[in-house]
Protein backbone atom coordinates (compact mmCIF):
# COMPACT_ATOMS: atom_id res chain seq x y z
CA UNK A 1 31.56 -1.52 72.04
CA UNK A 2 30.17 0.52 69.13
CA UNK A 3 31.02 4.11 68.65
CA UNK A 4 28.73 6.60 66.25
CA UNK A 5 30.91 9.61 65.02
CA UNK A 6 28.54 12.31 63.11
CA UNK A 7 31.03 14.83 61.29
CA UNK A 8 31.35 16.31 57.73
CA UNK A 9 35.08 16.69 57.85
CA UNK A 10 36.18 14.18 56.02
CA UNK A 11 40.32 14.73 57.59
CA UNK A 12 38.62 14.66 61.75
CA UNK A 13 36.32 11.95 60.98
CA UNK A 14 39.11 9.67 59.31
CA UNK A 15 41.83 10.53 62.74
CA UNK A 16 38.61 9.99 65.19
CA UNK A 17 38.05 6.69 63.77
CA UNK A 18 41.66 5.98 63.76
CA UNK A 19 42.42 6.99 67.35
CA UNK A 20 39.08 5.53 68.66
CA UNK A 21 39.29 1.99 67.45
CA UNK A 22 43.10 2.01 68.24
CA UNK A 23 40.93 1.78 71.50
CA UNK A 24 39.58 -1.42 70.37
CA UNK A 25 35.88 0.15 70.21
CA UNK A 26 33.82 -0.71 67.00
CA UNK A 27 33.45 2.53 65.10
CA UNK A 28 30.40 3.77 62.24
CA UNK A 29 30.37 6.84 60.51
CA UNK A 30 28.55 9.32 59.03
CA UNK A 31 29.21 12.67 57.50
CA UNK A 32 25.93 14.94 57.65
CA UNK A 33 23.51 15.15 60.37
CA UNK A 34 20.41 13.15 58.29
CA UNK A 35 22.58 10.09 57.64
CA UNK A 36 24.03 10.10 61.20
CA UNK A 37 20.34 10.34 62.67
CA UNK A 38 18.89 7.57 60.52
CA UNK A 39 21.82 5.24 61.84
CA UNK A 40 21.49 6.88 65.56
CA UNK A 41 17.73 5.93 65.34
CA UNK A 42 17.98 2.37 63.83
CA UNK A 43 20.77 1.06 65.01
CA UNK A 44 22.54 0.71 68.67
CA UNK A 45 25.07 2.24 70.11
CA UNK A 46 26.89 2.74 73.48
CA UNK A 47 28.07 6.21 72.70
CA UNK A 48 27.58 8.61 70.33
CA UNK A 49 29.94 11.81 69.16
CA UNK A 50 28.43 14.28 66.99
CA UNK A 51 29.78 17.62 65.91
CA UNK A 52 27.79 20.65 65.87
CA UNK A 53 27.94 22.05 62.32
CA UNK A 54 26.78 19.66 59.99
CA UNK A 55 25.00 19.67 56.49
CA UNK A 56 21.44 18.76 56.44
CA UNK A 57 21.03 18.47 60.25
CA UNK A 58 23.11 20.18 62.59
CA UNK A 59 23.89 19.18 65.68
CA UNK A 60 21.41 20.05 68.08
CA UNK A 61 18.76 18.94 66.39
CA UNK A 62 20.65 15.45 66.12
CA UNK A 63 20.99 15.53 69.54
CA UNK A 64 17.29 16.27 70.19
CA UNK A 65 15.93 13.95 68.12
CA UNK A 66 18.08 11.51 69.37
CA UNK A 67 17.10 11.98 72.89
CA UNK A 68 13.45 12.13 71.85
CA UNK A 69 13.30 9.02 70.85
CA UNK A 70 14.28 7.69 74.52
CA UNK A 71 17.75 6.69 73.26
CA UNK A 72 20.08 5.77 76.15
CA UNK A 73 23.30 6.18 74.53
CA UNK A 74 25.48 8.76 76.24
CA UNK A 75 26.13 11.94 73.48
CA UNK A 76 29.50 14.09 73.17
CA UNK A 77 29.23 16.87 71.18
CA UNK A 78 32.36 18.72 69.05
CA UNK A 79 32.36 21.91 68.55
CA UNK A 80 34.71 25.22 67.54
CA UNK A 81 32.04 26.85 69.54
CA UNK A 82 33.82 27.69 73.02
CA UNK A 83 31.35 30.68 74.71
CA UNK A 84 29.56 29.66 77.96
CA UNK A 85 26.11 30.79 76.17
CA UNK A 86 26.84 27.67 73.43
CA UNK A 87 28.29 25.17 76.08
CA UNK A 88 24.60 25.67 78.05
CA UNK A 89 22.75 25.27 74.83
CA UNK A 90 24.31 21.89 73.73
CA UNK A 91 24.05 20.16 77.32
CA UNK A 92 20.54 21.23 77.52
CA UNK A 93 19.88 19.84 74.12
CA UNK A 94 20.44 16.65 75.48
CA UNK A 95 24.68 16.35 75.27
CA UNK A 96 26.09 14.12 77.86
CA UNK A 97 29.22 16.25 77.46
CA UNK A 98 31.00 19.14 75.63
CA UNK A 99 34.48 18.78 73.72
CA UNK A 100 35.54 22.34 72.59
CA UNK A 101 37.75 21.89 69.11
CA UNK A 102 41.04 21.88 68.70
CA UNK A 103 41.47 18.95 71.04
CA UNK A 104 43.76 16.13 72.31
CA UNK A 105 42.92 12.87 71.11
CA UNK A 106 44.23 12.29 74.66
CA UNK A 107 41.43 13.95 76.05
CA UNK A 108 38.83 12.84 73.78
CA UNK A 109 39.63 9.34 74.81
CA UNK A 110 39.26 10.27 78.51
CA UNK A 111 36.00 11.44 77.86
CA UNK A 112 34.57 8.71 76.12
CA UNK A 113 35.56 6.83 79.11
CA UNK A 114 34.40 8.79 81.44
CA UNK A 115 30.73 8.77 79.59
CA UNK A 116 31.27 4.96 79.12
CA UNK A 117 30.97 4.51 83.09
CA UNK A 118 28.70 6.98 83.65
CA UNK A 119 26.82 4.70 81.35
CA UNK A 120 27.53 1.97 83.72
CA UNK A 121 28.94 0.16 80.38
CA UNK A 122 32.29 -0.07 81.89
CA UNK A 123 34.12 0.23 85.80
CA UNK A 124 37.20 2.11 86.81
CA UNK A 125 39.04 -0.47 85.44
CA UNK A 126 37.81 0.09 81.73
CA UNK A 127 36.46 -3.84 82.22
CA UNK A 128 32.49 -4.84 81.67
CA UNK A 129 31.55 -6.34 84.54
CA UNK A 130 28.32 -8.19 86.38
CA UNK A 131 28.67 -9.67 89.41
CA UNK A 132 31.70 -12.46 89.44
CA UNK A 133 31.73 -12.20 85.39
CA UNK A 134 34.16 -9.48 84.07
CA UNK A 135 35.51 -8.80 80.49
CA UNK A 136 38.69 -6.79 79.70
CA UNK A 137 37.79 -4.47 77.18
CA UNK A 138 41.51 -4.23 75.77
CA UNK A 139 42.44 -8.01 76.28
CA UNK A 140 39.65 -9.20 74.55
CA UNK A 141 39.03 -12.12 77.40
CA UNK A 142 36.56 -13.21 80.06
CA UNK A 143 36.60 -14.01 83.82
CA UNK A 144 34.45 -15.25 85.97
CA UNK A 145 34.81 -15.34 89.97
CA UNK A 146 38.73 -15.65 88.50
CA UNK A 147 38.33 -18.66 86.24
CA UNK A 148 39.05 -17.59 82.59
CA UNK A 149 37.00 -18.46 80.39
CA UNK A 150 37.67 -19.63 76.51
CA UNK A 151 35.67 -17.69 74.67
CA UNK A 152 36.13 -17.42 70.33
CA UNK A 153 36.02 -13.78 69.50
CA UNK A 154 32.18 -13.76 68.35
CA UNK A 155 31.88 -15.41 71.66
CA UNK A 156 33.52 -12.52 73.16
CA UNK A 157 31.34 -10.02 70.75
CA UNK A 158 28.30 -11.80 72.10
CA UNK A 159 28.89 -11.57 75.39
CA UNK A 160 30.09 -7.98 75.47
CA UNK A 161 27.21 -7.18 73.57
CA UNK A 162 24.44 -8.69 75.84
CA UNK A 163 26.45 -7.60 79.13
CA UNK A 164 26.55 -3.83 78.01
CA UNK A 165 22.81 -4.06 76.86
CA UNK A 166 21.46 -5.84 79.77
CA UNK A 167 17.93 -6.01 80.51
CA UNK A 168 17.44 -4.80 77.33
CA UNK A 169 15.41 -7.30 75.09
CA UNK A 170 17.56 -7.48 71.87
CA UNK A 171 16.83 -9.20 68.28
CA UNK A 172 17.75 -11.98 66.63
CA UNK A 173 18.11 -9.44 63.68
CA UNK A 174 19.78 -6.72 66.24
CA UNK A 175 22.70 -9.26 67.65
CA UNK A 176 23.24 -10.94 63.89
CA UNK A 177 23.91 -7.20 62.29
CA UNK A 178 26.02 -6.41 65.20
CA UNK A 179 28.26 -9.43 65.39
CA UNK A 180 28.23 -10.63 61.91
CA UNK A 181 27.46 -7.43 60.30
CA UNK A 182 24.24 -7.14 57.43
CA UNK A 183 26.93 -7.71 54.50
CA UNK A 184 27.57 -11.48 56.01
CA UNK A 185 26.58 -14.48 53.81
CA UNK A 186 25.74 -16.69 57.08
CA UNK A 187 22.31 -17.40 57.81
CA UNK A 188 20.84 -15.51 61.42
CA UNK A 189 20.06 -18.78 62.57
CA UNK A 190 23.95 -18.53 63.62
CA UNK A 191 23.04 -16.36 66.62
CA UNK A 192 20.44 -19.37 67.91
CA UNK A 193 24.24 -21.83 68.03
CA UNK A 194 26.10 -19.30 69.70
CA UNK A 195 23.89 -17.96 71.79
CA UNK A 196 24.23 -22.18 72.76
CA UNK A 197 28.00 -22.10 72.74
CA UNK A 198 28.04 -19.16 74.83
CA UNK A 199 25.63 -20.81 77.50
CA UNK A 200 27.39 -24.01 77.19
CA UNK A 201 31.04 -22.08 78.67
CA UNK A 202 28.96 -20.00 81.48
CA UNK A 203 26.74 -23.33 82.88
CA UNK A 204 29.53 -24.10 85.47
CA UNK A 205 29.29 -20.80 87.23
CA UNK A 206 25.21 -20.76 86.71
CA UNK A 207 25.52 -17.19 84.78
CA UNK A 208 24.10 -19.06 81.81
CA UNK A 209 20.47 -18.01 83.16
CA UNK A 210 21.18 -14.93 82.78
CA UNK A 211 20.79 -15.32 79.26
CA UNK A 212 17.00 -15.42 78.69
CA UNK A 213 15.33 -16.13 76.03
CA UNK A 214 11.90 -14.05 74.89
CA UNK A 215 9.86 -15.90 72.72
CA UNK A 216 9.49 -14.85 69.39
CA UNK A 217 11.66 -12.05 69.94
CA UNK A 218 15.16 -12.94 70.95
CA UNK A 219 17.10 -12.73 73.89
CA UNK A 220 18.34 -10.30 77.08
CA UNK A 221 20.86 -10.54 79.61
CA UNK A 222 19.29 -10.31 83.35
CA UNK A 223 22.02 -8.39 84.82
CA UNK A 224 22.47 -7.28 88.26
């Protein structure tokens, strides 16, 4: 999963990122509120954490722009900011939740959790899951109806990727940044092979129609 942390201190930002992808989540950052809009706005995430105080954009208006432009992505907001009055004014920007600073990365985990299945992009078990199909988050690795499957990690990547955007049409450009990243020297005709690969592994348990493809466009995962 891919994490978007928004905040100008350069020593929180660097132990966020540490402790988050320590979680095995996928992590971008930006330190002033312009930047982190421009990458809320163009690319996708499944959560985003964004402090309240920032140059060139604070906060709130992150948030709100963010939410007006129908983004889905649950938001947790940071703040030293602890008064009722300032808790009621972030949620009703658009914050999912509220993470008064100093904190416990402890907590701060637990949060992002919590948000994640609120989000329905994970269960109790911290595991995506659709029906019989179920990846461990932590484990890297894929079941279905308890038959592992062996999956390469971009296999994995894929799969994650269409299962916590599903129904969602997504790019050929969109899944190529995400799994190979815009700085790779393969072609985006990759995602075509192992989008193949990937259907090749689920045809014995039938889930490979879930993977549709839209003309012209890309693909989506019809998920339950």
């Amino acid at each position: 999963m891919n994490i978007l942390i928004i905040e100008d201190d350069p020593a929180l930002l660097e132990i966020l990122t540490t402790v988050i992808e320590e979680e095995r989540f996928k992590v971008e950052q930006a330190d002033n509120g312009e930047y982190g809009l421009e990458l809320a706005l163009t690319n996708m995430y499944d959560l985003i954490i964004v402090d309240w105080m920032l140059p060139e954009l604070d906060g709130i208006s992150v948030i709100q722009k963010v939410k007006g432009a129908d983004i889905s992505a649950p938001i947790l907001m940071l703040t030293a900011k602890d008064s009722i009055r300032d808790k009621v004014s972030g949620l009703n920007a658009g914050a999912d939740d509220y993470l008064v600073k100093p904190f416990a990365t402890q907590e701060l985990i637990a949060r992002i959790f919590s948000l994640l299945r609120r989000a329905r992009k994970i269960d109790n078990g911290g595991n995506i899951t659709d029906n019989g199909l179920i990846l461990d988050v932590n484990a890297h690795t894929a079941t279905v109806d308890g038959d592992t499957l062996s999956l390469t990690s971009k296999e994995y990547e894929l799969l994650a990727y269409f299962l916590t955007n599903r129904n969602q049409i997504l790019t050929k450009q969109q899944i190529f940044d995400r799994i190979w990243g815009i700085e790779s020297e393969t072609m985006e005709g990759i995602v075509d092979l192992y989008i193949h690969y990937v259907r090749k592994k689920l045809a014995p348990s039938g889930f490979e129609k879930r993977i549709q493809t839209v003309r012209g466009v890309g693909y989506r995962w019809r998920g339950e």
